[in-house]
N, C-alpha and C. Protein backbone atom coordinates (compact mmCIF):
# COMPACT_ATOMS: atom_id res chain seq x y z
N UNK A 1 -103.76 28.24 9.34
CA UNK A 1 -103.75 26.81 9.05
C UNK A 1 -103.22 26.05 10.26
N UNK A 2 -103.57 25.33 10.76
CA UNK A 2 -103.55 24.43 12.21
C UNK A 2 -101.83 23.14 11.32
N UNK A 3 -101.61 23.22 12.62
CA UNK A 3 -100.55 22.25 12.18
C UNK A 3 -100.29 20.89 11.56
N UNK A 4 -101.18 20.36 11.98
CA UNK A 4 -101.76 18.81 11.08
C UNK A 4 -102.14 19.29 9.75
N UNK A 5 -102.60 20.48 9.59
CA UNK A 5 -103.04 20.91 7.96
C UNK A 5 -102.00 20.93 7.12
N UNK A 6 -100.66 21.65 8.26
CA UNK A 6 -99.56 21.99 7.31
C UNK A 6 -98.63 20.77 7.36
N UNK A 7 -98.44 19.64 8.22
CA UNK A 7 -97.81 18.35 8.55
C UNK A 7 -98.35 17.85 6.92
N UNK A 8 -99.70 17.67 6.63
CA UNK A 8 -100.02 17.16 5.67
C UNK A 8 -99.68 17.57 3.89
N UNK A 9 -99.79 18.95 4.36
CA UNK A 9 -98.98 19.38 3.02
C UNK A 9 -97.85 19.15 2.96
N UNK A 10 -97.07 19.34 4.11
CA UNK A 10 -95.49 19.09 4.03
C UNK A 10 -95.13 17.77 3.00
N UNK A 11 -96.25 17.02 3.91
CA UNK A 11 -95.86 15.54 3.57
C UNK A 11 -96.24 15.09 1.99
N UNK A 12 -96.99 16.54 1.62
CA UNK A 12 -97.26 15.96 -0.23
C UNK A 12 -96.42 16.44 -0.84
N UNK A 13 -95.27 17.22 -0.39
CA UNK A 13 -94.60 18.09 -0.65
C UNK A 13 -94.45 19.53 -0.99
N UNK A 14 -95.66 19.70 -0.17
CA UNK A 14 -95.56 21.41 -0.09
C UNK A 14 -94.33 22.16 0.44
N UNK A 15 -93.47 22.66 -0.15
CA UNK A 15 -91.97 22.99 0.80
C UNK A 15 -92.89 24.08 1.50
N UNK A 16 -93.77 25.25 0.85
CA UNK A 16 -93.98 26.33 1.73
C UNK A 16 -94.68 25.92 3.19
N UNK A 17 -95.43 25.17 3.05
CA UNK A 17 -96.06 24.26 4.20
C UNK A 17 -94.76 23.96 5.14
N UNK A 18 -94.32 23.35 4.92
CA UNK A 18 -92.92 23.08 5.79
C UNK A 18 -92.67 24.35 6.27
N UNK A 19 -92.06 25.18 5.56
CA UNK A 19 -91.46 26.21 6.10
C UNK A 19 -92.21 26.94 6.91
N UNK A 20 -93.61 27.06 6.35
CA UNK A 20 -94.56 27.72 8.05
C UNK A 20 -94.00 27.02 9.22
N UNK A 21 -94.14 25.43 9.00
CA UNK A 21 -93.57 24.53 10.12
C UNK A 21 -92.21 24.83 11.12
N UNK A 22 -91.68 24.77 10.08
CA UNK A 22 -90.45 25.05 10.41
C UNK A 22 -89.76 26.42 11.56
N UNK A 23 -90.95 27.82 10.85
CA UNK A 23 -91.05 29.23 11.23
C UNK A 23 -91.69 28.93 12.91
N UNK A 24 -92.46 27.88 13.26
CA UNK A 24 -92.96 27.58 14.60
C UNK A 24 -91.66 26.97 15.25
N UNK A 25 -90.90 26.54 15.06
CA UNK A 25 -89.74 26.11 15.95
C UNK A 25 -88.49 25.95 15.24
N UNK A 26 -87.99 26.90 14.48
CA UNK A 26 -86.64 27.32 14.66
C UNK A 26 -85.73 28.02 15.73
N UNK A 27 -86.43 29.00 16.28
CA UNK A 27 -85.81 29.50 17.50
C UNK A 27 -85.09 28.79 18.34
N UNK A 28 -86.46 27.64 19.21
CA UNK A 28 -86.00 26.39 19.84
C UNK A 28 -85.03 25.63 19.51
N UNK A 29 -85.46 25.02 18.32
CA UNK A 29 -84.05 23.92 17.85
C UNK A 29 -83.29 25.06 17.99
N UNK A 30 -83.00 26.21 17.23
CA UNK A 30 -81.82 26.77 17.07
C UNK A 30 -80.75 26.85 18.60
N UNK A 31 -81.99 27.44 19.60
CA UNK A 31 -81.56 27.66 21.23
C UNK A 31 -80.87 26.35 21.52
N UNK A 32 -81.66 25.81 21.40
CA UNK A 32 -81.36 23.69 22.00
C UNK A 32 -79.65 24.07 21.36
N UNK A 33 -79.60 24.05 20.06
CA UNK A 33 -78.17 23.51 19.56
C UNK A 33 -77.10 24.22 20.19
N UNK A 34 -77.48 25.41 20.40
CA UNK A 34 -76.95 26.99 20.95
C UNK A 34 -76.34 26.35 22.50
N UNK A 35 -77.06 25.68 23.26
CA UNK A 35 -76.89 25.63 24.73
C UNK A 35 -75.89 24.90 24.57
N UNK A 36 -76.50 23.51 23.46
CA UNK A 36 -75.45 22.26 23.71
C UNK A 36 -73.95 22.90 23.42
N UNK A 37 -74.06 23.10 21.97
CA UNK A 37 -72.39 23.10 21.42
C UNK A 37 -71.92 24.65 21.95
N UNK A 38 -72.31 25.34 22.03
CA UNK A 38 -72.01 27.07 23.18
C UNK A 38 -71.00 27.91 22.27
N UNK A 39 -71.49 27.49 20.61
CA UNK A 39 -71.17 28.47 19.47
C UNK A 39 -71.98 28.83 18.59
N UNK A 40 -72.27 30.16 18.14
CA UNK A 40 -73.58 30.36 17.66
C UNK A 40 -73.30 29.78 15.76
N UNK A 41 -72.13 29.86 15.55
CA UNK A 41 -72.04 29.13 14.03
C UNK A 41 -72.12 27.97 13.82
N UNK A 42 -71.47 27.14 14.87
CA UNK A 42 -71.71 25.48 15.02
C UNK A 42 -73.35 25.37 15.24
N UNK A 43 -74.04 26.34 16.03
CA UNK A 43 -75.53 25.90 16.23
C UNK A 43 -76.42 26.16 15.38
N UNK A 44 -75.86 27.34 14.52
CA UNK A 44 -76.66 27.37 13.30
C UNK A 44 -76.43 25.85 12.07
N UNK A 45 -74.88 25.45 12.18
CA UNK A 45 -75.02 24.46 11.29
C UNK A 45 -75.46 22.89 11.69
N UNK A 46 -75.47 22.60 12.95
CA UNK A 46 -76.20 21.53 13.66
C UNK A 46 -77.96 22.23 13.75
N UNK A 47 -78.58 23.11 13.61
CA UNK A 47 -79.94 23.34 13.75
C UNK A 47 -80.22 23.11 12.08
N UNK A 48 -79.72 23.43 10.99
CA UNK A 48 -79.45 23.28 9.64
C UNK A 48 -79.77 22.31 9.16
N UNK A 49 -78.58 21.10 10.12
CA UNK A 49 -78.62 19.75 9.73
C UNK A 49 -79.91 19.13 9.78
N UNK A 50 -80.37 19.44 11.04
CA UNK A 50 -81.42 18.91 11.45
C UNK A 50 -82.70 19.12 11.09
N UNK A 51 -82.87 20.35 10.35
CA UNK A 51 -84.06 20.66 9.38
C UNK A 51 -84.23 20.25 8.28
N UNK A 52 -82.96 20.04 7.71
CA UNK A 52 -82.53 19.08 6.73
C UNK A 52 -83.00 18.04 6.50
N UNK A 53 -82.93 16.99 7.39
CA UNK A 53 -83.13 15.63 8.29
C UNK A 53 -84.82 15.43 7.90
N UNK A 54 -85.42 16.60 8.69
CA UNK A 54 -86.78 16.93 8.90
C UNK A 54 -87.35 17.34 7.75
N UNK A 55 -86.99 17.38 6.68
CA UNK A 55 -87.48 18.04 5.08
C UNK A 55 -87.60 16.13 4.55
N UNK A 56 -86.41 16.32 4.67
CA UNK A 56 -86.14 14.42 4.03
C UNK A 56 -87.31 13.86 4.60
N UNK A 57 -87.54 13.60 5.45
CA UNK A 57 -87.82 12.74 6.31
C UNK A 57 -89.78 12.95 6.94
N UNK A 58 -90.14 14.01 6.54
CA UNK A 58 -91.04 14.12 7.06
C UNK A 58 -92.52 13.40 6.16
N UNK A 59 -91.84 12.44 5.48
CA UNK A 59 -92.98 11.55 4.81
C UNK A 59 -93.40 10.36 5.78
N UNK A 60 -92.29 10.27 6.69
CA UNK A 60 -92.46 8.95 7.42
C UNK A 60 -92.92 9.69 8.61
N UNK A 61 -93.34 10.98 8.74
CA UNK A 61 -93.87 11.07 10.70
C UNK A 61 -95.17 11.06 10.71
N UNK A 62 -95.44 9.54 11.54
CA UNK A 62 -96.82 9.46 11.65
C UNK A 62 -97.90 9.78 12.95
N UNK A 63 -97.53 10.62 13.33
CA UNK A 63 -98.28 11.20 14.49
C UNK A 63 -98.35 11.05 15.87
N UNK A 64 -97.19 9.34 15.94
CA UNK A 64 -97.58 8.94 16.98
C UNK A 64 -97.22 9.68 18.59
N UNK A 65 -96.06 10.66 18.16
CA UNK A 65 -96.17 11.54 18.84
C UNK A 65 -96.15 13.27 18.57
N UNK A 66 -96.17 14.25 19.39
CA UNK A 66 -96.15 15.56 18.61
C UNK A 66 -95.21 15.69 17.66
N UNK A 67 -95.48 16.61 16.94
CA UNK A 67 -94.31 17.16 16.05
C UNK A 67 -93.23 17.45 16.50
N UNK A 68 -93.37 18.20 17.94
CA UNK A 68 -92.14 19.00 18.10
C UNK A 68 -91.31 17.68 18.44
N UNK A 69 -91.61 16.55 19.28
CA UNK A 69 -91.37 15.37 19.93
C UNK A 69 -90.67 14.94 19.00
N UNK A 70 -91.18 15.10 17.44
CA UNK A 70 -90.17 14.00 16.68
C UNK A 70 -88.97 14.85 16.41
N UNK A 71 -89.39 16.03 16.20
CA UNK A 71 -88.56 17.12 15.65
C UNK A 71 -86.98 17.51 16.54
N UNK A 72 -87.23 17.06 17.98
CA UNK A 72 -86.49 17.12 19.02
C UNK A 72 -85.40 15.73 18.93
N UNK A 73 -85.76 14.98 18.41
CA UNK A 73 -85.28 13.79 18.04
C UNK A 73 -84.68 13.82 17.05
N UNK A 74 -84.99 14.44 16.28
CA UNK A 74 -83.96 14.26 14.76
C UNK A 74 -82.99 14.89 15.75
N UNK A 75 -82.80 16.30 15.99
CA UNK A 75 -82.31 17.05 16.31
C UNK A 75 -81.07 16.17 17.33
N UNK A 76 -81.63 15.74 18.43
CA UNK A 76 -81.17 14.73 19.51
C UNK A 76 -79.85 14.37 18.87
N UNK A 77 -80.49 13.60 17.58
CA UNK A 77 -79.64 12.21 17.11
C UNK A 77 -78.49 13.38 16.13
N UNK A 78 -78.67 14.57 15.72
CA UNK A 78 -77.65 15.13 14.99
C UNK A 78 -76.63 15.37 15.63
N UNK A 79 -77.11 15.86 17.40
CA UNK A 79 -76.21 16.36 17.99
C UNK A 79 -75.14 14.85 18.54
N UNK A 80 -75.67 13.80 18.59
CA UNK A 80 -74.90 12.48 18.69
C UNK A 80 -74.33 12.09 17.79
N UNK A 81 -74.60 12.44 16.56
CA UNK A 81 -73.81 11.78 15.13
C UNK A 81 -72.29 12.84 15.08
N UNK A 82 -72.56 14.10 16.07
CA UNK A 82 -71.50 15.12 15.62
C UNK A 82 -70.59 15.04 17.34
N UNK A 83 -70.93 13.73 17.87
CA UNK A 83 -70.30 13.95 19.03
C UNK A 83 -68.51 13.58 18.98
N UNK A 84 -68.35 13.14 17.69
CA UNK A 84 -66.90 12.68 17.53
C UNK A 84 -65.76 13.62 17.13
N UNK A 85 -66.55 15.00 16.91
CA UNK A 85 -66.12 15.65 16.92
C UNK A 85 -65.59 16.73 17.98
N UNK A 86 -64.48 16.21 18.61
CA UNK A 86 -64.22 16.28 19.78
C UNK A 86 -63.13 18.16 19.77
N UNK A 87 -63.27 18.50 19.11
CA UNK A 87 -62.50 19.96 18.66
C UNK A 87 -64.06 21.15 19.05
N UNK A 88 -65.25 20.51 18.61
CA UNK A 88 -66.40 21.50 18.52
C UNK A 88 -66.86 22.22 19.93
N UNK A 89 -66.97 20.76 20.27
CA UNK A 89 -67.54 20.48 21.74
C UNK A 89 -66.54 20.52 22.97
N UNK A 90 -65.26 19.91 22.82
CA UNK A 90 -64.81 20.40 23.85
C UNK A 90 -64.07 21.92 23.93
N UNK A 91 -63.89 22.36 23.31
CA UNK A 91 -63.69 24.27 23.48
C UNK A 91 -64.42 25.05 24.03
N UNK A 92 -63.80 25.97 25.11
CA UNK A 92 -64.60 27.08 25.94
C UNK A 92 -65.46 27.94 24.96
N UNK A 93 -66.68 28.34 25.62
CA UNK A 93 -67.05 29.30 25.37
C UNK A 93 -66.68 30.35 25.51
N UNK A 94 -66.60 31.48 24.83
CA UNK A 94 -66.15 32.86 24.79
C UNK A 94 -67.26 33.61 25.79
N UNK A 95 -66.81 34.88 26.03
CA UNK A 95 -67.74 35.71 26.71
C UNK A 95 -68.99 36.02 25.70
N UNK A 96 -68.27 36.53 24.51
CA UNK A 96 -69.24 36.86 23.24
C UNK A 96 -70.46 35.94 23.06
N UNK A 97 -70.11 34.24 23.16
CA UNK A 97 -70.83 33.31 22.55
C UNK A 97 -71.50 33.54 23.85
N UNK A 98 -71.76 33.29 25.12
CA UNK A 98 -72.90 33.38 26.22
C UNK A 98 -73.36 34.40 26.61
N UNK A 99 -72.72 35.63 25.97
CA UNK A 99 -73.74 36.81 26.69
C UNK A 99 -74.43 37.59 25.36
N UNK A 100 -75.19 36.57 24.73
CA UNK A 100 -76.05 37.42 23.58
C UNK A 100 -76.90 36.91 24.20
N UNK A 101 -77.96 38.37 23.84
CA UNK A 101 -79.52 38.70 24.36
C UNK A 101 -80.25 37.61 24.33
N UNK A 102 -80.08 36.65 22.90
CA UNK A 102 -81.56 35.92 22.72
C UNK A 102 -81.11 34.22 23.82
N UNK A 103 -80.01 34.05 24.36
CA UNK A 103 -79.54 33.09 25.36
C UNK A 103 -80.44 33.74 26.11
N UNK A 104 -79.92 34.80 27.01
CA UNK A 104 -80.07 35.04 28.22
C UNK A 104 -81.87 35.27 28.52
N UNK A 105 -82.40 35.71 27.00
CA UNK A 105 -83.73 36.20 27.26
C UNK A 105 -84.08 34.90 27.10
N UNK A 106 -83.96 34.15 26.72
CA UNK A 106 -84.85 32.40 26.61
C UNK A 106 -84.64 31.87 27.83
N UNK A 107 -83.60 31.98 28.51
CA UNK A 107 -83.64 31.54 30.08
C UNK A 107 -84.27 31.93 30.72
N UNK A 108 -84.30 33.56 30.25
CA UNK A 108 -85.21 34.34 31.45
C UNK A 108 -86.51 34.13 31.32
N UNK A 109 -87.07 33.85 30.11
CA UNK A 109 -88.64 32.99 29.97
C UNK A 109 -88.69 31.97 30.18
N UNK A 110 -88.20 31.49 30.88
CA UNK A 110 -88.16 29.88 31.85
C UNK A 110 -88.21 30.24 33.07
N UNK A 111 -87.54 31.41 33.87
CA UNK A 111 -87.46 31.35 34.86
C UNK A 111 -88.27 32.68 36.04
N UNK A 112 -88.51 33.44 35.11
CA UNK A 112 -89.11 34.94 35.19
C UNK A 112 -90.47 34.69 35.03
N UNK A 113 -91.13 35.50 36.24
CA UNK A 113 -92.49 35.58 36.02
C UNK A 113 -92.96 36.35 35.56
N UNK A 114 -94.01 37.10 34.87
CA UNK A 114 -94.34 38.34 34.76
C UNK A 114 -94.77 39.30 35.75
N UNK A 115 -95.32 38.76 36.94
CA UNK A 115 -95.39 39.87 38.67
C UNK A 115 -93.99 39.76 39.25
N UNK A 116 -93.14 39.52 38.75
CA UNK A 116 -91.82 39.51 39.45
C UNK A 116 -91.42 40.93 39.77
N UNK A 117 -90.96 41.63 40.49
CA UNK A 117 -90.40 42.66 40.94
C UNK A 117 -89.15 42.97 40.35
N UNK A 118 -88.64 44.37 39.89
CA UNK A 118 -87.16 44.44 38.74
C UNK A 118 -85.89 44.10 39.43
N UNK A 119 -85.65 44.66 41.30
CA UNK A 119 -84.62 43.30 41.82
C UNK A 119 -85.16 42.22 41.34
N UNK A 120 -85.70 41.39 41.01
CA UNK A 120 -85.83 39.92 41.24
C UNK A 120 -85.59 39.40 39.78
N UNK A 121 -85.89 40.21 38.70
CA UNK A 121 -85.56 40.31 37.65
C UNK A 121 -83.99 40.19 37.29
N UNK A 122 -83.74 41.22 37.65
CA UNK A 122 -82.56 41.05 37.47
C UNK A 122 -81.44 40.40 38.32
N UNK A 123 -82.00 39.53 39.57
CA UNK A 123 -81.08 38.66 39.66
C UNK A 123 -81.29 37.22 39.33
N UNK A 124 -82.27 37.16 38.85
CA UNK A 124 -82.38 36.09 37.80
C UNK A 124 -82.21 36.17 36.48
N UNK A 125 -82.05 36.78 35.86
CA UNK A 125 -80.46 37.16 34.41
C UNK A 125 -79.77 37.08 35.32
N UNK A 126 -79.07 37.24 36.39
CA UNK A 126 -77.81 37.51 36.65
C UNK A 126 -77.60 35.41 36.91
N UNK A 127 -78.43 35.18 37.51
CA UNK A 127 -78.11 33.47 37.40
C UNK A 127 -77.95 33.15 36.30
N UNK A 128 -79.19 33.16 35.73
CA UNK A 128 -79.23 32.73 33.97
C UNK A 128 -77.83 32.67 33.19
N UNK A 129 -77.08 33.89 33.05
CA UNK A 129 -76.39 34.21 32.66
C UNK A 129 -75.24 33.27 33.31
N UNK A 130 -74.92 33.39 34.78
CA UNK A 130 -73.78 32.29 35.65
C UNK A 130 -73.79 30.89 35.10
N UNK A 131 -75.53 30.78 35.12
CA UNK A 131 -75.43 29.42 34.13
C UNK A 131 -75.08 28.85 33.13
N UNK A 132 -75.75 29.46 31.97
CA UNK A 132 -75.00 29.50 30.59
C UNK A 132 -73.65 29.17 30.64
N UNK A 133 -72.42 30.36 31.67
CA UNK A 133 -71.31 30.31 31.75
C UNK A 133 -70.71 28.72 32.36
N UNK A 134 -71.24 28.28 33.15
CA UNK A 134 -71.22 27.26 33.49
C UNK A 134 -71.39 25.96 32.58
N UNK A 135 -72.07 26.19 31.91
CA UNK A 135 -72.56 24.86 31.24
C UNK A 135 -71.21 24.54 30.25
N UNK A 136 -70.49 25.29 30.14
CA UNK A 136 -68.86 24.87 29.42
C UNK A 136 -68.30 24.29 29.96
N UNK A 137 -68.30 23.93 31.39
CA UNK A 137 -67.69 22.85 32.83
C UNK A 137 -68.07 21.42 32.40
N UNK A 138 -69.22 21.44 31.88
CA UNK A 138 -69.33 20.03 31.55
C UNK A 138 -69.81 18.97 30.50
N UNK A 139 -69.45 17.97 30.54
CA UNK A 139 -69.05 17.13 29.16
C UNK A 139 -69.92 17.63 27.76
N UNK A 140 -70.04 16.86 26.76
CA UNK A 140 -70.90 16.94 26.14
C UNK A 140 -72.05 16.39 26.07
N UNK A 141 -71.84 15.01 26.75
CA UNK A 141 -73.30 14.30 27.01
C UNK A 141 -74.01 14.79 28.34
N UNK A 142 -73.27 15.22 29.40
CA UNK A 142 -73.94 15.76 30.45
C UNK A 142 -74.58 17.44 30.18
N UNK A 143 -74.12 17.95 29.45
CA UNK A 143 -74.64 18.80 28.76
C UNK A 143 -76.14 18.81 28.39
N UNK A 144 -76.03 17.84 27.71
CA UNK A 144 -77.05 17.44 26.33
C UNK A 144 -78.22 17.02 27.83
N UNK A 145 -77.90 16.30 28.53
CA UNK A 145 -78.56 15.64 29.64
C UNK A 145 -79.31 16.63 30.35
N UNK A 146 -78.74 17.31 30.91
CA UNK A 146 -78.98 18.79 31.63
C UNK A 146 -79.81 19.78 31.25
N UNK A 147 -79.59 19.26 29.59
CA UNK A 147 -81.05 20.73 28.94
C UNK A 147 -82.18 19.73 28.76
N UNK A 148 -82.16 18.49 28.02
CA UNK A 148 -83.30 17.92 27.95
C UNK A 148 -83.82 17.82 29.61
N UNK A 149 -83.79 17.33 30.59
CA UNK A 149 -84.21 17.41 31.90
C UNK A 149 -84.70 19.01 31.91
N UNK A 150 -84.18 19.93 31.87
CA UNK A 150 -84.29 21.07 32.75
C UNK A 150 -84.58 22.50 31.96
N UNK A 151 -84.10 22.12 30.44
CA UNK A 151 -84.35 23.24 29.72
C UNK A 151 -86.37 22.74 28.68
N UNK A 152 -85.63 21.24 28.27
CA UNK A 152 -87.21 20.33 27.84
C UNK A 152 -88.09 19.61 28.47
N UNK A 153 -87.71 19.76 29.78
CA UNK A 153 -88.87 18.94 30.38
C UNK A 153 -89.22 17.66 30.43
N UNK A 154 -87.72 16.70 29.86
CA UNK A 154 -88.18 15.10 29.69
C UNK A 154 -88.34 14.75 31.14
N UNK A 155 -88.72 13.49 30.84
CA UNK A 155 -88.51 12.36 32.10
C UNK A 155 -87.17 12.07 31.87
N UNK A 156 -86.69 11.30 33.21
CA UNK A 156 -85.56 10.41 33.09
C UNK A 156 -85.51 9.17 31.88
N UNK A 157 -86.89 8.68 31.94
CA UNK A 157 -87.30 7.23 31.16
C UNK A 157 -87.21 8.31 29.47
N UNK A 158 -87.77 9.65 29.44
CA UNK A 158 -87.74 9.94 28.27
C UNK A 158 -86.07 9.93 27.85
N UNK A 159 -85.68 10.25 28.22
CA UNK A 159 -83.99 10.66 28.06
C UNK A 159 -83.46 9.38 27.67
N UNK A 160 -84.08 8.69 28.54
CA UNK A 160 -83.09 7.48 28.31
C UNK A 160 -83.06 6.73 26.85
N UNK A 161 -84.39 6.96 26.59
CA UNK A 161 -84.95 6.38 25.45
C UNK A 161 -84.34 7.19 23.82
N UNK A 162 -84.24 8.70 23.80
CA UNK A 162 -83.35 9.13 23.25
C UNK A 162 -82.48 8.96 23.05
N UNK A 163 -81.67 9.18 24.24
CA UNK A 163 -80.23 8.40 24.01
C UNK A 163 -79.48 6.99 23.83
N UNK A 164 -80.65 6.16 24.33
CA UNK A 164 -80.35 4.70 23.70
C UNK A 164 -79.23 4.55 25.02
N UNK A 165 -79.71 4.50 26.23
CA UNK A 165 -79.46 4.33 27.60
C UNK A 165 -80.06 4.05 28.52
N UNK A 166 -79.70 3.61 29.81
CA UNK A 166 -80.37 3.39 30.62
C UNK A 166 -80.59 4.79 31.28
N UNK A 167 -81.65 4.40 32.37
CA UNK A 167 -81.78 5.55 33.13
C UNK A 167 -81.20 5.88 34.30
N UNK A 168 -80.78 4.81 34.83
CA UNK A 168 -79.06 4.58 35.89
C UNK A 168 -78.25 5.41 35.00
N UNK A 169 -77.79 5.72 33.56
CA UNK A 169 -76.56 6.19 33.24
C UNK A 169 -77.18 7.50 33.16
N UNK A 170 -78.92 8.19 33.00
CA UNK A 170 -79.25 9.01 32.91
C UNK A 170 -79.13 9.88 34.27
N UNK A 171 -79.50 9.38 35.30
CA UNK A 171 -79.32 9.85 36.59
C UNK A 171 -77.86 10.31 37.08
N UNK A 172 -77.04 9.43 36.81
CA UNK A 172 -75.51 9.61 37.01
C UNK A 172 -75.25 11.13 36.52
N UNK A 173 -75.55 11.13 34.89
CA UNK A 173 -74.60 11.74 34.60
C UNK A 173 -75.58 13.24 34.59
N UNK A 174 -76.84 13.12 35.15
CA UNK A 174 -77.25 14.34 35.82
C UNK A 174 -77.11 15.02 37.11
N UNK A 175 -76.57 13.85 37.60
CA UNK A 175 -76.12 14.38 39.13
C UNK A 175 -74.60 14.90 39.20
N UNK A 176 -74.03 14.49 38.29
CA UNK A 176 -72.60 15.09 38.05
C UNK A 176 -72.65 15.82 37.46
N UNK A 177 -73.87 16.39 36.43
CA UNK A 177 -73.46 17.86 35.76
C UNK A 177 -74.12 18.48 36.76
N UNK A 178 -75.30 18.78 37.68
CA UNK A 178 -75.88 19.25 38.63
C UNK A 178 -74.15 19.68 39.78
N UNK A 179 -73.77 18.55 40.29
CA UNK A 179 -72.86 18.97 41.20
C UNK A 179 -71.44 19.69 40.65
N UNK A 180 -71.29 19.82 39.46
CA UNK A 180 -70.09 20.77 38.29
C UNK A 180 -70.94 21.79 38.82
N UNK A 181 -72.33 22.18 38.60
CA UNK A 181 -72.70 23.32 38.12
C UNK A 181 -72.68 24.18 39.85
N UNK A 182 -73.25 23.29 40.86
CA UNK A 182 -73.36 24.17 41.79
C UNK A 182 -72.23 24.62 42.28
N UNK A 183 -71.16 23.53 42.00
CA UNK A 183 -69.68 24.00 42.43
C UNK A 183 -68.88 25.71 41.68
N UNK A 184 -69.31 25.48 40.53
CA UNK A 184 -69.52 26.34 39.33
C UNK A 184 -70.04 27.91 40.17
N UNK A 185 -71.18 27.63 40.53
CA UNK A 185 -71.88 28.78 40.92
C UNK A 185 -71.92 29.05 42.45
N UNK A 186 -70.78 28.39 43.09
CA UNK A 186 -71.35 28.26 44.29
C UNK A 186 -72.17 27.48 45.44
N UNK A 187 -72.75 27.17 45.25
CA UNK A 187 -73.90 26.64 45.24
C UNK A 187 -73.67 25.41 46.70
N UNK A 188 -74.53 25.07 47.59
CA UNK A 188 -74.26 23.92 48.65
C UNK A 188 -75.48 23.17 48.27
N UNK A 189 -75.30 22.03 47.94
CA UNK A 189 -76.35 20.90 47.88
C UNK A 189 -77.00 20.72 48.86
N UNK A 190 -78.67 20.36 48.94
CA UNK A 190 -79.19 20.09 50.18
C UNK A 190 -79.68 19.02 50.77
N UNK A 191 -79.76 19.24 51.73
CA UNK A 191 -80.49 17.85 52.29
C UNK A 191 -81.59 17.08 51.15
N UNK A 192 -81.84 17.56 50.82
CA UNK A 192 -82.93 16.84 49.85
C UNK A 192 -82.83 16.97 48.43
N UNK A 193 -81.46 16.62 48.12
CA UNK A 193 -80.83 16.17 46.78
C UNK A 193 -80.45 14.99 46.88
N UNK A 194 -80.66 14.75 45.62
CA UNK A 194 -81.04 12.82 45.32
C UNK A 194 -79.48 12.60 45.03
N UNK A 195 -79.32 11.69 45.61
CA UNK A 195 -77.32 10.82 45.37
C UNK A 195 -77.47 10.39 44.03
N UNK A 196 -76.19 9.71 43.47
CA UNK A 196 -76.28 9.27 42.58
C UNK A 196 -76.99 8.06 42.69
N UNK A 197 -77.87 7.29 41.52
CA UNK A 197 -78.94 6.21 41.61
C UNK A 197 -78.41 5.18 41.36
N UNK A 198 -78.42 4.24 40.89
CA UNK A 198 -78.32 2.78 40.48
C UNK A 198 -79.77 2.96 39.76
N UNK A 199 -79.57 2.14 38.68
CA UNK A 199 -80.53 2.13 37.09
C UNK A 199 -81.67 1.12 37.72
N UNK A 200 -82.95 1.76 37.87
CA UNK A 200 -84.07 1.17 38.29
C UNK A 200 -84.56 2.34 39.46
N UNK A 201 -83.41 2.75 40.35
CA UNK A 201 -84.03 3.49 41.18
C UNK A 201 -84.14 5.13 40.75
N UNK A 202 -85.48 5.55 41.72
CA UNK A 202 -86.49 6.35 41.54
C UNK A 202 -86.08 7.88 42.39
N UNK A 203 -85.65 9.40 41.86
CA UNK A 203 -85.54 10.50 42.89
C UNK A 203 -86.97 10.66 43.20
């Protein structure tokens, strides 16, 4: 059954329809919540919420963009409604919480080719992994900033629009989790890394 087939049942209230839905991107949301908050019980109950959200709610999605698009959005806005909770989010990650398989293997299908050679393999888990560790260095909104850019693929203008920001505050606070992270890992910035912007201007 194609996804608009099952969008439509959802929406008459087919729960099983949903739940096929749902079975196509739980992983993701689940990963997304996983990166942000960097506890796998908090991300199960923020990925929860948000399916939740998406059960309620899925009488009003009218197509105008993909599913996953809206679906990323509920999601978005759960992880902002739970940002006051300043006990969740600001606590280290444990070794335990960043070095499970299904982190490190979702990075590595972002970044791993399949002709890659097994050095090359494995020193990309070995970044992957530095990263993850890293991503506890910084805030919660630069966080959140850092995966939509780099883990989802927005635009700046998309981000901004999520977050109910400009894209001056979007740029900022990607160039400051960018420069946490290389400091983090090492890392020397190069000649051809974009400064911080002023809202209008373009990397």
């Amino acid at each position: 059954m194609s996804e608009s087939e099952l969008i439509g049942r959802a929406q008459r209230g087919d729960s099983e329809a949903f739940c096929q839905l749902a079975s196509r991107y739980q992983r993701r949301i689940y990963l997304l919540a996983l990166h942000y908050c960097r506890d796998p019980h908090d991300a199960e109950d923020l990925s929860q919420e948000a399916w939740l959200k998406a059960y309620c709610n899925i009488a009003g999605f009218r197509g105008e963009a993909s599913f996953y698009t809206w679906l990323r959005q509920i999601t978005i806005n759960t992880f902002l409604s739970h940002r006051r909770a300043v006990s969740m989010f600001g606590r280290k990650a444990t070794r335990s919480e960043t070095d499970g398989r299904e982190t490190i293997e979702d990075l590595d299908a972002l970044a791993v080719g399949q002709n890659r050679d097994a050095e090359k393999e494995m020193s990309d888990k070995i970044l992957a992994r530095k990263v993850m560790e890293s991503l506890g260095e910084l805030t919660a909104q630069q966080r959140l900033i850092f995966l939509l850019k780099h883990r989802e693929g927005m635009t700046y203008e998309e981000i901004a629009r999520s977050l109910d920001c400009s894209t001056g505050t979007v740029k900022k606070a990607l160039f400051r989790a960018v420069s946490k992270l290389r400091k983090q890992l090492g890392v020397e910035a190069g000649a051809a890394d974009c400064a911080p912007l002023a809202a209008g201007e373009s990397c």
